[in-house]
C-alpha atoms as a PDB file:
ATOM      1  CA  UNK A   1     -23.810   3.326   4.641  1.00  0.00           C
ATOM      2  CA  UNK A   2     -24.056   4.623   7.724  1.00  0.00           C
ATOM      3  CA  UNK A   3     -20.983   5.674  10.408  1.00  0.00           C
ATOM      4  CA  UNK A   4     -21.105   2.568  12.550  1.00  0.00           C
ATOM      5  CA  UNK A   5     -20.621   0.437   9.484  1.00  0.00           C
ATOM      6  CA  UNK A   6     -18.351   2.345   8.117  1.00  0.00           C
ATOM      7  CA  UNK A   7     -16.189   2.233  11.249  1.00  0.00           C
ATOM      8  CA  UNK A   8     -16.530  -1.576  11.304  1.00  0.00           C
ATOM      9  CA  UNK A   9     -15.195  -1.578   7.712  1.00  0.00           C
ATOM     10  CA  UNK A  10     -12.764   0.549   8.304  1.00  0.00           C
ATOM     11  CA  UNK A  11     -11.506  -1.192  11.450  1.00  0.00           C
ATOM     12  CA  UNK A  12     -11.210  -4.767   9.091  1.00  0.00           C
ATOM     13  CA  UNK A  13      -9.529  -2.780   6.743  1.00  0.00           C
ATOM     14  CA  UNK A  14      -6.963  -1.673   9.361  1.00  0.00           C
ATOM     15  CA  UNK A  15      -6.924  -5.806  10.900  1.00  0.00           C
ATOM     16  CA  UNK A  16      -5.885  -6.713   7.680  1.00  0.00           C
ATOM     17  CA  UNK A  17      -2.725  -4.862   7.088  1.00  0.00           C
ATOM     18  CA  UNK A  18      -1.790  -4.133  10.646  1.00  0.00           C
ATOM     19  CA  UNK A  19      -2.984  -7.923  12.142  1.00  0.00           C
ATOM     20  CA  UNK A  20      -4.572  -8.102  15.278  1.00  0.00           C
ATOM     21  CA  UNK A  21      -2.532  -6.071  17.134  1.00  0.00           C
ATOM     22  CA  UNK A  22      -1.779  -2.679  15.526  1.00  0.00           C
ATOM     23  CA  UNK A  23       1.178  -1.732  18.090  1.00  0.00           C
ATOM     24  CA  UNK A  24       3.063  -5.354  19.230  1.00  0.00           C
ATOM     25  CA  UNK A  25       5.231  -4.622  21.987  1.00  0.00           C
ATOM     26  CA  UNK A  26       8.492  -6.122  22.978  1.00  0.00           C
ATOM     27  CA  UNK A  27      11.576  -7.200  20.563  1.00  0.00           C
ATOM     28  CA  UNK A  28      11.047 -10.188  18.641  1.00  0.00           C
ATOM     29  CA  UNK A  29       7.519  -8.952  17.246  1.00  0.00           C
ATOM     30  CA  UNK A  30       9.334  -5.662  16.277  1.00  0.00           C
ATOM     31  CA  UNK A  31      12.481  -6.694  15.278  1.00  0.00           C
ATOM     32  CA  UNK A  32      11.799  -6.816  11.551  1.00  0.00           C
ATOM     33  CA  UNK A  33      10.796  -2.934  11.405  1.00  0.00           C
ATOM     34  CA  UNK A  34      13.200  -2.139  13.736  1.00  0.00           C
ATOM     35  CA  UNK A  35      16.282  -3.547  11.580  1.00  0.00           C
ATOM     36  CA  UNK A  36      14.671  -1.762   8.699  1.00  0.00           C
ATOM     37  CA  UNK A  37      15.013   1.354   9.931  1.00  0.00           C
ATOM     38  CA  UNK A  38      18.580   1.099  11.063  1.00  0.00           C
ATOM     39  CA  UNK A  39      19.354  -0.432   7.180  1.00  0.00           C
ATOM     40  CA  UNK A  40      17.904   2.689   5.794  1.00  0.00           C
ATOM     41  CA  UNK A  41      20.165   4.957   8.168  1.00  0.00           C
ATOM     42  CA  UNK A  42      23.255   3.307   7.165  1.00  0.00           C
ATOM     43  CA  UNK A  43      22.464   3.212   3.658  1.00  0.00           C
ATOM     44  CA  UNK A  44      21.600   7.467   4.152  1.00  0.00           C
ATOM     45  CA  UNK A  45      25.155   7.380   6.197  1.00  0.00           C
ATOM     46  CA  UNK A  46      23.528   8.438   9.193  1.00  0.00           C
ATOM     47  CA  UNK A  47      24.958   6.264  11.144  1.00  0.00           C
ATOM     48  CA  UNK A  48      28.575   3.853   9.985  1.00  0.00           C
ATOM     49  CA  UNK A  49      26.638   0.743  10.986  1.00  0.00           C
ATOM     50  CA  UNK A  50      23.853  -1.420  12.359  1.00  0.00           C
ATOM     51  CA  UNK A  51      23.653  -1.640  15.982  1.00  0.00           C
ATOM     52  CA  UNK A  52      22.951  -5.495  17.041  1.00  0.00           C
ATOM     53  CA  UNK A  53      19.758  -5.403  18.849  1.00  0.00           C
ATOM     54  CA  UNK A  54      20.262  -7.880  21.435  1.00  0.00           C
ATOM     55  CA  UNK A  55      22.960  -5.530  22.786  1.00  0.00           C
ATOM     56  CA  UNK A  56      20.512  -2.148  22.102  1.00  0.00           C
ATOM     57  CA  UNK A  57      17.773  -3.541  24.523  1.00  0.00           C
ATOM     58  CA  UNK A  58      17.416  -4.683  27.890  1.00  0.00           C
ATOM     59  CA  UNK A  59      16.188  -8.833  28.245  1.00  0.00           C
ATOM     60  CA  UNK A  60      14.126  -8.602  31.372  1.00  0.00           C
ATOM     61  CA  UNK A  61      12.782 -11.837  31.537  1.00  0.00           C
ATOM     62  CA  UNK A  62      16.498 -12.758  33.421  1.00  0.00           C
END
């Protein structure tokens, strides 16, 4: 196989798991991973509780 196919194969590999877009920007495309990672500090008791995200981030489309 050579390293151009091997790239394209690699990059369907990648579409698969990560979609389309690898890096989605803004809050409703994140939100999911984002309140993940505040449920696993507050199960390590890093932090007492989850933050509500609506009040965490700017809306700028006011």
């Amino acid at each position: 196989m050579c390293i151009k196919e091997t790239r394209r194969s690699r990059r369907a590999q990648l579409r698969e798991v990560l979609g389309d877009d690898p890096f989605p920007y803004g809050l409703e495309r994140n939100r999911k991973n984002i309140e993940k990672y505040f449920d696993h500090a507050v199960e390590q008791s890093l932090i007492p509780a989850g933050p509500k995200l609506n009040e965490l981030f700017l809306d700028l489309n006011d």
